[in-house]
C-alpha atoms as a PDB file:
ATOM      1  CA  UNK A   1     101.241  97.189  83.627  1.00  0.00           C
ATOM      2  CA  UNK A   2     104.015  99.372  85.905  1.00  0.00           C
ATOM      3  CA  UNK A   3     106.109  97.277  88.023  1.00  0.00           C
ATOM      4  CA  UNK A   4     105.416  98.328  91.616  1.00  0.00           C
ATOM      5  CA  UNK A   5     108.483  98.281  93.878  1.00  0.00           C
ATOM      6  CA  UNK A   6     110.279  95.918  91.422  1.00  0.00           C
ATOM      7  CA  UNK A   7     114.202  95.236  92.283  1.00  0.00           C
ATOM      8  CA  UNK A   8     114.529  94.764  88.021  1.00  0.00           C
ATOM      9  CA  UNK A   9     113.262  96.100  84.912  1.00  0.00           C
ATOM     10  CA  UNK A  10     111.523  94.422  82.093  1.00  0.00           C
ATOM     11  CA  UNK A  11     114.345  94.710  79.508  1.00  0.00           C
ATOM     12  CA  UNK A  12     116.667  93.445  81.503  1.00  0.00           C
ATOM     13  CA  UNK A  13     114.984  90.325  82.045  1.00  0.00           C
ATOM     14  CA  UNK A  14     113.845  90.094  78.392  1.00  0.00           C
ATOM     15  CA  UNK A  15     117.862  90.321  77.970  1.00  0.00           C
ATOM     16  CA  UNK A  16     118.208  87.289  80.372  1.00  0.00           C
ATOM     17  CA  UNK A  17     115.568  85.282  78.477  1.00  0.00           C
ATOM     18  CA  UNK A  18     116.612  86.049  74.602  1.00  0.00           C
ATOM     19  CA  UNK A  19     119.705  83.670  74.464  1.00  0.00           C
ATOM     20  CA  UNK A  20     117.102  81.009  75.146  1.00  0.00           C
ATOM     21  CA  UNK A  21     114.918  82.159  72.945  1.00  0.00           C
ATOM     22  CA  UNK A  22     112.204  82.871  74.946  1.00  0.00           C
ATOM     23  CA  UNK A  23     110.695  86.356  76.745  1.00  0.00           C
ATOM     24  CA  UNK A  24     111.226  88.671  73.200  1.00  0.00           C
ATOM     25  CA  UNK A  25     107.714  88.270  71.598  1.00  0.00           C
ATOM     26  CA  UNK A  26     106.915  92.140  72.699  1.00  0.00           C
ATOM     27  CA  UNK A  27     103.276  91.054  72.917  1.00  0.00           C
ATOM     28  CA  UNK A  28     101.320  92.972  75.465  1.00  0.00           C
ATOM     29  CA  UNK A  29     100.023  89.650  76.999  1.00  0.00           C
ATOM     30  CA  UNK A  30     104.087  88.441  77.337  1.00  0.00           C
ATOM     31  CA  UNK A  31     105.693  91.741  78.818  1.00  0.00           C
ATOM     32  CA  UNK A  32     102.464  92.221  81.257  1.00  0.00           C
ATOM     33  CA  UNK A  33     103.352  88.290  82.368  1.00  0.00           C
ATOM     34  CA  UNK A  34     106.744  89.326  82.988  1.00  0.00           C
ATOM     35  CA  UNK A  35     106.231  92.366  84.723  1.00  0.00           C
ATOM     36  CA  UNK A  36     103.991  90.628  87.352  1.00  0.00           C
ATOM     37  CA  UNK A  37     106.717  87.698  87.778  1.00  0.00           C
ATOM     38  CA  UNK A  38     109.552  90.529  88.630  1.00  0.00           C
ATOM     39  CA  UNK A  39     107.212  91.597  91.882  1.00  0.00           C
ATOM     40  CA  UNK A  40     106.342  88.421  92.668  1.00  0.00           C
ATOM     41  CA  UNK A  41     110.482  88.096  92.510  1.00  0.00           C
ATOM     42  CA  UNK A  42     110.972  91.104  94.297  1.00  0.00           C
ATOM     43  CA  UNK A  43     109.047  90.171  96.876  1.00  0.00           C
ATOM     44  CA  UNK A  44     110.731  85.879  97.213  1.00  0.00           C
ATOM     45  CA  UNK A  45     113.924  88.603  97.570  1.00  0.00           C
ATOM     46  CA  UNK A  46     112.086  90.390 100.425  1.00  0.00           C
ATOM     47  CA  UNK A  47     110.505  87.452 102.388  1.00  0.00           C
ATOM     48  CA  UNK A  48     113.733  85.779 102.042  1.00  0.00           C
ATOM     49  CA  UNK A  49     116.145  88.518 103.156  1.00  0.00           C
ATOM     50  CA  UNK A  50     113.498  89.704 105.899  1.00  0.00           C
ATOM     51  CA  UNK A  51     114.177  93.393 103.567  1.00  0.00           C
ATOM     52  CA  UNK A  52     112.773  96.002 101.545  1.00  0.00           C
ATOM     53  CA  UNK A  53     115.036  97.133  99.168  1.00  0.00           C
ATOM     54  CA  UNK A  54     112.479  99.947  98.002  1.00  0.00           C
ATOM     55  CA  UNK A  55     111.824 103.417 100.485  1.00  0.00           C
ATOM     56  CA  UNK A  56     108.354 103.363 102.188  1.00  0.00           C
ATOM     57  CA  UNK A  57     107.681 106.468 104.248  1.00  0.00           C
ATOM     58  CA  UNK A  58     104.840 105.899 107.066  1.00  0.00           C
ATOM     59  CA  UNK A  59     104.923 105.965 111.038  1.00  0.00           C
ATOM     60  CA  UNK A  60     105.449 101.756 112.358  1.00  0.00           C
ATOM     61  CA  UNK A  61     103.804 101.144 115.568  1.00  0.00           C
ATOM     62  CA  UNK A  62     106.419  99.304 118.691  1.00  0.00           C
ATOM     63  CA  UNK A  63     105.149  98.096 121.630  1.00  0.00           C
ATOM     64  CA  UNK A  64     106.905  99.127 125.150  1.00  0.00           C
ATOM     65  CA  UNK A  65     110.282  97.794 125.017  1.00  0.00           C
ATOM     66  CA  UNK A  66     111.339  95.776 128.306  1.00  0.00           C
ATOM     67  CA  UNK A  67     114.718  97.702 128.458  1.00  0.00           C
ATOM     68  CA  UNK A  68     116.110 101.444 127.156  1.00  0.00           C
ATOM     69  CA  UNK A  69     116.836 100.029 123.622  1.00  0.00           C
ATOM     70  CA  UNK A  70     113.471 100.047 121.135  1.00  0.00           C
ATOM     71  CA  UNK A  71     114.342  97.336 118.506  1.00  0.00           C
ATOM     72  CA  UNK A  72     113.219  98.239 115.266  1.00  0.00           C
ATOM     73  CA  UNK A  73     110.607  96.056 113.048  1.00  0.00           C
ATOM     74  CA  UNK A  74     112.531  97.169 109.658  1.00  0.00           C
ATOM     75  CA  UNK A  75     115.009  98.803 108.424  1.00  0.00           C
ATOM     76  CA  UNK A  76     115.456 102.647 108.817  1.00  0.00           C
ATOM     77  CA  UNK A  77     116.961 104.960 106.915  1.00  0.00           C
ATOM     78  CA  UNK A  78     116.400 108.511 109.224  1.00  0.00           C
ATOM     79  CA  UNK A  79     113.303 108.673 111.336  1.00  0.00           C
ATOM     80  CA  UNK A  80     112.040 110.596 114.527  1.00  0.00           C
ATOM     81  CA  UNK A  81     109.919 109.041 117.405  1.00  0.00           C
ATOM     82  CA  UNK A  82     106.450 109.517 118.655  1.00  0.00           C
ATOM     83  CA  UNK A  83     105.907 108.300 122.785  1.00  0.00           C
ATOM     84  CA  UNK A  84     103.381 109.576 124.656  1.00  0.00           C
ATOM     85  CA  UNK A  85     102.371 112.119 122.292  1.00  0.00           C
ATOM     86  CA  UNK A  86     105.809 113.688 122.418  1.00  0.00           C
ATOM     87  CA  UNK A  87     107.887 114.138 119.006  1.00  0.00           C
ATOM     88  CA  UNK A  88     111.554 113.191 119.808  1.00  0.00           C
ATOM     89  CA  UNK A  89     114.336 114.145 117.137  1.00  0.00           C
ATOM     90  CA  UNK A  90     118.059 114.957 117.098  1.00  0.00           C
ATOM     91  CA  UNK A  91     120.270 115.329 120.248  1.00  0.00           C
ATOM     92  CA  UNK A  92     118.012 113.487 122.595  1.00  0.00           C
ATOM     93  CA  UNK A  93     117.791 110.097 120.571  1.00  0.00           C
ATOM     94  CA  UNK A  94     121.088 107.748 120.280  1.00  0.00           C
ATOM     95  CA  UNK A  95     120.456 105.326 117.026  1.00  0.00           C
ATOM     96  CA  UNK A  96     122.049 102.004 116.025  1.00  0.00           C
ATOM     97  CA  UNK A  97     124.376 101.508 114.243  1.00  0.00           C
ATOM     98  CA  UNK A  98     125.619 105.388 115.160  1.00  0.00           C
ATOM     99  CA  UNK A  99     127.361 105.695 111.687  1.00  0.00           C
ATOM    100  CA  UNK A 100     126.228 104.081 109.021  1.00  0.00           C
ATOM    101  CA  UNK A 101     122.577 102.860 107.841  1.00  0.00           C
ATOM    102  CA  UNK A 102     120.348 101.418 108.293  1.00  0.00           C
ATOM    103  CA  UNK A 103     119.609 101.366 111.594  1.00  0.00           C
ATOM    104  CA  UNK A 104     117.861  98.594 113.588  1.00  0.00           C
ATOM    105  CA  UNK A 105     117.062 100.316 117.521  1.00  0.00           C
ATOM    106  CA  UNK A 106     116.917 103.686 118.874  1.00  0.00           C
ATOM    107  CA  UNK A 107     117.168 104.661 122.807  1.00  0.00           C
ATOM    108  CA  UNK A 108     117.145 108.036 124.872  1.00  0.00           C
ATOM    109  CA  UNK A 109     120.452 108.878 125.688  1.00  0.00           C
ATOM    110  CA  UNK A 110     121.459 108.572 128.790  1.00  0.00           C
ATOM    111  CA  UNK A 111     122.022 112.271 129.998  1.00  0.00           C
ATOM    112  CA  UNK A 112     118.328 113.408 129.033  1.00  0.00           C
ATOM    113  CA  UNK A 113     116.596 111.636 131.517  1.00  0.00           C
ATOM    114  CA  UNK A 114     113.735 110.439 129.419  1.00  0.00           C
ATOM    115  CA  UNK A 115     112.253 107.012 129.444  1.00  0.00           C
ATOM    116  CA  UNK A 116     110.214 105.061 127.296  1.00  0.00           C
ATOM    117  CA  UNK A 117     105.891 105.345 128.281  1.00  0.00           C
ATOM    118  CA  UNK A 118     102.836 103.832 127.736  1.00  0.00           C
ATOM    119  CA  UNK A 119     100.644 106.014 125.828  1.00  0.00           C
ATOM    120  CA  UNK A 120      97.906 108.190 127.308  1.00  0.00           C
ATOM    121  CA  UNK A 121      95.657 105.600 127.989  1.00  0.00           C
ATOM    122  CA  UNK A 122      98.202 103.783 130.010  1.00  0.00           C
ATOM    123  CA  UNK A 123      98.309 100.974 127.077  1.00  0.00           C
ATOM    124  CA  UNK A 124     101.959  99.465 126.408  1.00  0.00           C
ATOM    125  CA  UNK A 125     100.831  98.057 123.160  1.00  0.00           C
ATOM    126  CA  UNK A 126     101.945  99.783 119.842  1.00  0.00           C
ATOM    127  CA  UNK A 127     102.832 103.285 122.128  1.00  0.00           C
ATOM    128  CA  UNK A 128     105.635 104.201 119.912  1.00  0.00           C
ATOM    129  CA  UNK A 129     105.303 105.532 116.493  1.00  0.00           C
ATOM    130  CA  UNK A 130     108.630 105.467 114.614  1.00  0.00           C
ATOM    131  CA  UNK A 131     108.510 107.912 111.635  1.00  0.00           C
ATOM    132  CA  UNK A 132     110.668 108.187 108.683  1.00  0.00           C
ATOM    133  CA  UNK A 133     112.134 106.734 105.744  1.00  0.00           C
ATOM    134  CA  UNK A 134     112.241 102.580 106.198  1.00  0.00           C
ATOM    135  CA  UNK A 135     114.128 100.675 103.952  1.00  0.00           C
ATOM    136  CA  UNK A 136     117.545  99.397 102.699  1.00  0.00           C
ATOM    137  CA  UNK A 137     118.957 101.985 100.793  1.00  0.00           C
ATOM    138  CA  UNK A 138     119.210 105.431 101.344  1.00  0.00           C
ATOM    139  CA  UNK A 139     118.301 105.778  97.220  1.00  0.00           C
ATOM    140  CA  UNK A 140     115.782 102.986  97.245  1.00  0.00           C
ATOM    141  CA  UNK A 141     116.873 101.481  94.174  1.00  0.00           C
ATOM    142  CA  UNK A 142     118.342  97.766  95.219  1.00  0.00           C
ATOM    143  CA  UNK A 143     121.866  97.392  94.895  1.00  0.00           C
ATOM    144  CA  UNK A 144     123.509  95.370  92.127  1.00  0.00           C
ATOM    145  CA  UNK A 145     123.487  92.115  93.199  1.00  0.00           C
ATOM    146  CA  UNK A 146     119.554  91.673  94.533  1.00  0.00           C
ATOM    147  CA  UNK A 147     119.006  93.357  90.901  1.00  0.00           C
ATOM    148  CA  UNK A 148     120.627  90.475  89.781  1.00  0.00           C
ATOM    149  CA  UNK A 149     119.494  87.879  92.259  1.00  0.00           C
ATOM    150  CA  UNK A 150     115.817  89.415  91.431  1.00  0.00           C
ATOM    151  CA  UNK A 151     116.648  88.576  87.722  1.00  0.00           C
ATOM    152  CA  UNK A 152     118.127  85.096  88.367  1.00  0.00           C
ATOM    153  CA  UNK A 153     114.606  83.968  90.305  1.00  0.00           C
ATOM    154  CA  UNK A 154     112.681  86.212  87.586  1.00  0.00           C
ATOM    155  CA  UNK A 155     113.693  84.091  85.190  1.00  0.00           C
ATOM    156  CA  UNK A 156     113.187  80.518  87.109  1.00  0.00           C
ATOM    157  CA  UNK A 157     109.543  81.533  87.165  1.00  0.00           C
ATOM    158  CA  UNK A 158     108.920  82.151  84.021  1.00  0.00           C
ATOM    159  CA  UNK A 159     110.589  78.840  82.944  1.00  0.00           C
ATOM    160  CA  UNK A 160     108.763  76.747  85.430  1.00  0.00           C
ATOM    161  CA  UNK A 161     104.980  78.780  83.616  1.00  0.00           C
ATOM    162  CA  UNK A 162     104.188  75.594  82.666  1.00  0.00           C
ATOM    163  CA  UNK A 163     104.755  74.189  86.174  1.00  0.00           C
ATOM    164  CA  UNK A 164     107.784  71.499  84.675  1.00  0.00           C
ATOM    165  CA  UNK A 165     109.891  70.173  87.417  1.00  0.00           C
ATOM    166  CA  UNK A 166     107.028  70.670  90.344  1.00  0.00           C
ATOM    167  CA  UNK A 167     107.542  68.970  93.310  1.00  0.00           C
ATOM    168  CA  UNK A 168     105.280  67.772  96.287  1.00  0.00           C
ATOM    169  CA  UNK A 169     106.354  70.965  98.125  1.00  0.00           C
ATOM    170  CA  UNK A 170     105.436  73.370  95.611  1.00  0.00           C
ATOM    171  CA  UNK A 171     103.160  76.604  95.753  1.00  0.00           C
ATOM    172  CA  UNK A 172     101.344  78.720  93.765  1.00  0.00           C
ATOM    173  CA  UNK A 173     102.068  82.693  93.495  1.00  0.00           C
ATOM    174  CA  UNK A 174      99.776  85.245  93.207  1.00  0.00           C
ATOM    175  CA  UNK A 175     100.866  85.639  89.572  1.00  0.00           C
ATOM    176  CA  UNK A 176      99.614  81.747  89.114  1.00  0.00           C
ATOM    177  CA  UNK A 177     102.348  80.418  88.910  1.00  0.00           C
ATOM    178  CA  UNK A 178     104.402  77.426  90.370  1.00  0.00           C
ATOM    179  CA  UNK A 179     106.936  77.941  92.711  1.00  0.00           C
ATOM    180  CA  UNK A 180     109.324  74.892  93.957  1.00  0.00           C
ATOM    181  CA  UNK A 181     112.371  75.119  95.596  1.00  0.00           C
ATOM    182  CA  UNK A 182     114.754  75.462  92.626  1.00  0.00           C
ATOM    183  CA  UNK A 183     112.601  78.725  91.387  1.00  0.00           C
ATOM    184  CA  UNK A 184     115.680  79.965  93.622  1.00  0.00           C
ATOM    185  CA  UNK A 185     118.558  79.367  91.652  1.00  0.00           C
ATOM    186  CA  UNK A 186     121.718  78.153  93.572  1.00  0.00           C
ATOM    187  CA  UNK A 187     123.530  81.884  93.020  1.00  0.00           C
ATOM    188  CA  UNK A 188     120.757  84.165  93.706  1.00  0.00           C
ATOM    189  CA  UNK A 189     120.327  82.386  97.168  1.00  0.00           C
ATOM    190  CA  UNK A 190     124.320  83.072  97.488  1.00  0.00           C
ATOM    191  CA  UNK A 191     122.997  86.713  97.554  1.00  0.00           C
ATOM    192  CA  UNK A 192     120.440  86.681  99.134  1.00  0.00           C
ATOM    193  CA  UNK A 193     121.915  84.733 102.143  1.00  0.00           C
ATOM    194  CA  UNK A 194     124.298  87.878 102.542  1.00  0.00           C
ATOM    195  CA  UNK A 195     121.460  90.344 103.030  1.00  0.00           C
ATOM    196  CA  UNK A 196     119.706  88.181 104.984  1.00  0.00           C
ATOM    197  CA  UNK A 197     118.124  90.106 108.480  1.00  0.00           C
ATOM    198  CA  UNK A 198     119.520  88.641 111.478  1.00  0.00           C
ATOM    199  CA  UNK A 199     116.811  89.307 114.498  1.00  0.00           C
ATOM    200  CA  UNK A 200     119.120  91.037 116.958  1.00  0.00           C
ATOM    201  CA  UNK A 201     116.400  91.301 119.775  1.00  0.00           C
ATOM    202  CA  UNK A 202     113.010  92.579 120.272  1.00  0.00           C
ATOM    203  CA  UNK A 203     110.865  92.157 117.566  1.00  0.00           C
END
């Protein structure tokens, strides 16, 4: 199988797990088992950072904001704005942070005049389309240390394959496999406790 938006690779997990002695078979059966725990690891690393560390380009939907400032429901990289079937780009928008990325809420600056609007059927719900490039990094590869965080929890799950050390509070992935707390290792959750999203209003 291809890894879809995987923060790792399979070799370098395969590197992780030969000093046990475990993850070098090269059966089909093996590396296909691996591949499928590095996305379910990629996405512990997104549900616990509230992140993607991949690029996704598409149009997100934001309801009427109560105030000038549209908080956004991701991460941006460079976007325009949809409102009341109106494309808004450049000069007229003022985005947040101003000079470095991502950025997490957009406004109108103050000197154009414009407002926020309900679209044409006077609905405030999902009125603004934000378009562009959402994500963490401007390359959409993960930086080094959720690579390595990815690998860390990559490897806990494919340890734990025969569920050893469950606890009452475990889960099952969609790979089939069971997740307790420590499929986290201490370190990784160093990491990922750096990138984690703090909600700064809004959404």
């Amino acid at each position: 199988m291809t890894i879809t938006n995987g923060y790792t690779t399979l070799a370098n997990v395969q590197d992780m797990l030969s000093p046990v002695g475990l993850g070098t078979s090269g059966s089909v059966a093996d590396n296909s088992f691996i591949e499928r725990l590095v996305e379910e690891a990629s996405r512990i690393v997104d549900h616990e950072t509230g992140r993607q560390f991949f690029t996704t380009t598409e149009t997100r939907y934001h309801d009427l904001p109560d105030d000038e400032t549209l908080w956004l429901d991701g991460d941006l990289m460079s976007g325009c704005v949809i409102n009341a079937g109106v494309g808004y780009s450049g000069s007229v928008l003022s985005w947040h942070p101003r000079n470095s990325t991502p950025k997490y809420s957009v406004e109108f600056k103050a000197s154009t005049g414009l407002v926020w609007d309900t679209d044409a059927n006077g609905d405030s719900d999902s009125c603004i389309g934000v378009h562009g490039d959402w994500g963490y990094t401007v390359s959409g590869s993960a930086p080094a240390d959720i690579r390595r965080a990815c690998e860390e929890i990559t490897k806990s799950l494919y340890l734990s394959r025969a569920g050893q050390g469950v606890e009452s509070d475990s889960i099952v992935t969609g790979a089939g496999v069971v997740v307790t707390p420590r499929a986290i290792p201490a370190a990784a959750r160093v990491v990922l406790e750096r990138y984690r999203k703090v909600n700064l209003g809004g959404e």
